[in-house]
Protein backbone atom coordinates (compact mmCIF):
# COMPACT_ATOMS: atom_id res chain seq x y z
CA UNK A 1 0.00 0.00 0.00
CA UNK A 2 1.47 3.28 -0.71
CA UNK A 3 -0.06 5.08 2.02
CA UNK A 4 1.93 5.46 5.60
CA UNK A 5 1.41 7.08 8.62
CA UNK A 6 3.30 10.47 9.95
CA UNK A 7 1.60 11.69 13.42
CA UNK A 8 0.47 8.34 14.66
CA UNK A 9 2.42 6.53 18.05
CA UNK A 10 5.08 4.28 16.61
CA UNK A 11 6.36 7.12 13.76
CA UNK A 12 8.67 9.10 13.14
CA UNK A 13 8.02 12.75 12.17
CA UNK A 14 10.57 14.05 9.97
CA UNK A 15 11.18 17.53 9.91
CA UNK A 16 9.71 17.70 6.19
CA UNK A 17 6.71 16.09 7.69
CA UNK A 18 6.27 18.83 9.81
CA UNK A 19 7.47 21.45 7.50
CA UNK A 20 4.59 20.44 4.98
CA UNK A 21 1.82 21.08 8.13
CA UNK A 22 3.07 24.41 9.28
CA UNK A 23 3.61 25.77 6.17
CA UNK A 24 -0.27 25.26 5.42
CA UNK A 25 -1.48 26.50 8.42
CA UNK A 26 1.09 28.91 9.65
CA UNK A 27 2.93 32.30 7.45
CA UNK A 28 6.57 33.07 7.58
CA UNK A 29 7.09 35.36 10.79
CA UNK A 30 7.81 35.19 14.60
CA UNK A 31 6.19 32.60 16.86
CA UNK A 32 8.42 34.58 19.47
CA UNK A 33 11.02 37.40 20.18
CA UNK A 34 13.32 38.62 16.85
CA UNK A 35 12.77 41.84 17.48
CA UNK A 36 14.99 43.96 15.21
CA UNK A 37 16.86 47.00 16.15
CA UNK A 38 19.50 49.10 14.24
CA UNK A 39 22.16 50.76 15.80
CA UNK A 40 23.53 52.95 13.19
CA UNK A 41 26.18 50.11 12.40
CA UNK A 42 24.24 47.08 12.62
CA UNK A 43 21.23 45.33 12.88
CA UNK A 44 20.01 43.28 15.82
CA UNK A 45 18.00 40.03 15.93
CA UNK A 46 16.83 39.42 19.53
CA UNK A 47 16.37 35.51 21.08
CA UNK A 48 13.23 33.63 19.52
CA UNK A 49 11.54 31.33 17.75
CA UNK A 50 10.64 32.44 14.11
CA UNK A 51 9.16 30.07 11.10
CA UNK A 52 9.71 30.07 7.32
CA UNK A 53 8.53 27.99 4.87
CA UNK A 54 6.76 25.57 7.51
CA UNK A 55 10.32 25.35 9.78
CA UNK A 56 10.86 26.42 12.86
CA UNK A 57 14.37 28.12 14.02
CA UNK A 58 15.63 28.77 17.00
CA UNK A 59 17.36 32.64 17.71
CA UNK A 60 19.28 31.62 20.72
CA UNK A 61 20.89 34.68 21.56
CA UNK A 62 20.91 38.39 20.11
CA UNK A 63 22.37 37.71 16.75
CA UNK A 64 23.84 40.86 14.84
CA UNK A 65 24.54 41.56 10.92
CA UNK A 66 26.62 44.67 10.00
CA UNK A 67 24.59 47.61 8.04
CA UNK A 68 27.60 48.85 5.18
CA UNK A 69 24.70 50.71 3.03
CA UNK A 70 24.00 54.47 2.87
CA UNK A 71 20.22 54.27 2.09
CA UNK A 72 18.12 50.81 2.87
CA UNK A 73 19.83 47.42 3.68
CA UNK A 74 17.22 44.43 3.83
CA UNK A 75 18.66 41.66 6.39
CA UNK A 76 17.89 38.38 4.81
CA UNK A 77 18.06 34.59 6.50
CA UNK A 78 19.03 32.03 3.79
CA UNK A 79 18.06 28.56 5.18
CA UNK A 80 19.79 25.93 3.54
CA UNK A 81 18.17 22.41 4.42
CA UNK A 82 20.76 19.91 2.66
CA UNK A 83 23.56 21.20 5.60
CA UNK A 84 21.14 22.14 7.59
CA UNK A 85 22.31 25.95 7.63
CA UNK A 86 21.27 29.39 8.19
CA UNK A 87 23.25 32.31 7.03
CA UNK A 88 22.48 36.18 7.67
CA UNK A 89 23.05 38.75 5.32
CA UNK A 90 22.38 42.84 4.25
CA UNK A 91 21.35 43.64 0.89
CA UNK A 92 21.94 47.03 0.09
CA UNK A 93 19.54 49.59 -2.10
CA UNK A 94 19.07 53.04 -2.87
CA UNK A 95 15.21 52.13 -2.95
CA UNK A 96 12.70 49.92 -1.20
CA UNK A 97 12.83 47.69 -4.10
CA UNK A 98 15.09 44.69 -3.41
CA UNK A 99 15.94 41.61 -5.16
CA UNK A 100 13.44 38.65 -5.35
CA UNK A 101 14.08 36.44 -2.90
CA UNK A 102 14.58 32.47 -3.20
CA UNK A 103 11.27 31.27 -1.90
CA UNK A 104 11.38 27.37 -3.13
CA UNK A 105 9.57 25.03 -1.24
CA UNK A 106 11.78 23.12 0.91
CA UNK A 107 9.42 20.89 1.77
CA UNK A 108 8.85 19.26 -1.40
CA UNK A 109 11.98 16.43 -1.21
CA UNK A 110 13.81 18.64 -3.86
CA UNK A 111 14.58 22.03 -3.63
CA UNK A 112 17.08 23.14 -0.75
CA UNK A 113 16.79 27.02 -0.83
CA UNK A 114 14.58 29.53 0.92
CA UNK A 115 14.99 33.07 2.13
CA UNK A 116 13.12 35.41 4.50
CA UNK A 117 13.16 39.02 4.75
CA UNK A 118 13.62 39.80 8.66
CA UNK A 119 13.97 43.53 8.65
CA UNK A 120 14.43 46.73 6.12
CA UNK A 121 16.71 49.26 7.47
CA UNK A 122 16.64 52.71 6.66
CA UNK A 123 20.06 53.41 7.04
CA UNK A 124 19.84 57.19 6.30
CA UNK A 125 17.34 58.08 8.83
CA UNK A 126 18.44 55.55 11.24
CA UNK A 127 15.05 53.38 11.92
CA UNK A 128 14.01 50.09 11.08
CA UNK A 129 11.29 49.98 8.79
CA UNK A 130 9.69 46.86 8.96
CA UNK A 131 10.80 43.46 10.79
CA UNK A 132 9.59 40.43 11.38
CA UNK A 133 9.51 40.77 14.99
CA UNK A 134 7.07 43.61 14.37
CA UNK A 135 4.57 40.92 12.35
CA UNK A 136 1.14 43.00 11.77
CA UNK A 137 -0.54 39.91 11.23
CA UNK A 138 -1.46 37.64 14.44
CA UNK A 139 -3.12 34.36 14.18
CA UNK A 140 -6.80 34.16 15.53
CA UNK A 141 -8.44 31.14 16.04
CA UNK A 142 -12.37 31.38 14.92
CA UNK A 143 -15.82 28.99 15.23
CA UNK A 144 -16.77 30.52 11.53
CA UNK A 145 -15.93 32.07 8.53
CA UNK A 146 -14.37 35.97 9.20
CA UNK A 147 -16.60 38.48 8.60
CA UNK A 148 -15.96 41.86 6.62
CA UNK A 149 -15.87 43.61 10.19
CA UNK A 150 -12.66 41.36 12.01
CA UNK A 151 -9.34 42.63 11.69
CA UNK A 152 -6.84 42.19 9.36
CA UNK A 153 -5.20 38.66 10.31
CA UNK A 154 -4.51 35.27 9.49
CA UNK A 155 -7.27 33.02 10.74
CA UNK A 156 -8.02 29.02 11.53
CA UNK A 157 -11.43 28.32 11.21
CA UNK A 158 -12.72 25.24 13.25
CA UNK A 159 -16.23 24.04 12.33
């Protein structure tokens, strides 16, 4: 038979298996902490828990990446899932228009590449603009369908 089981007692859950689940019922952004600030220099990731692409990582302690633009530097995490790695980097502008990033799904058994924006610096005015530890859209569990009147959000509906 070419069907197996994944969450039942005697398995084991790979972490594909549970990359496939989150990433269809939770979006790329903070389940905790990574806060970003700027310093002028660099940028700081504070200690939490984020998720992209349906993984989960770990930000065990303030983790920094140095700012070398004049205008906008956008902090990017590069997960690579054959090592498994994660590298930091700033990608420097002179607008708010940045480079696509990789966003192949790394939970399909072949591609090995994704990357997450975590923060957009505006190096000139000394401010982060957006980060992922700032995420504007909380998840909200609801009995029925969202109605034109609830916030902005990302909601699971239970019926």
């Amino acid at each position: 038979m070419a069907l197996s089981g994944v969450t039942f007692d005697g398995c084991s859950v790979s972490a594909r298996d549970h990359g496939v689940l989150f990433a269809r019922t939770m979006p790329d952004g903070t389940l905790r902490g990574c806060a970003v600030t700027f310093n002028g220099t660099s940028a700081t990731i504070a200690p939490g828990y984020l998720i992209a692409c349906g993984r989960v990582i770990e930000v065990e302690s303030s983790t920094t990446v140095a700012v070398t633009g004049t205008q906008y530097t956008q902090i990017v995490l590069t997960i690579s899932v054959t090592q498994p790695t994660f590298t930091l980097s700033g990608v420097n502008s002179t607008s708010t228009d940045f480079p696509a990033l990789t966003q192949d799904d790394i939970n399909d058994g072949t591609s090995t590449t994704y990357q997450l924006e975590l923060a957009v610096i505006d190096v000139a005015n000394n401010s982060v603009m957006r980060s992922i530890g700032a995420s504007a859209y909380p998840i909200r569990i609801v009995n029925a369908i969202p109605t034109s009147s609830d916030k902005d959000g990302i909601y699971l509906v239970t019926e």
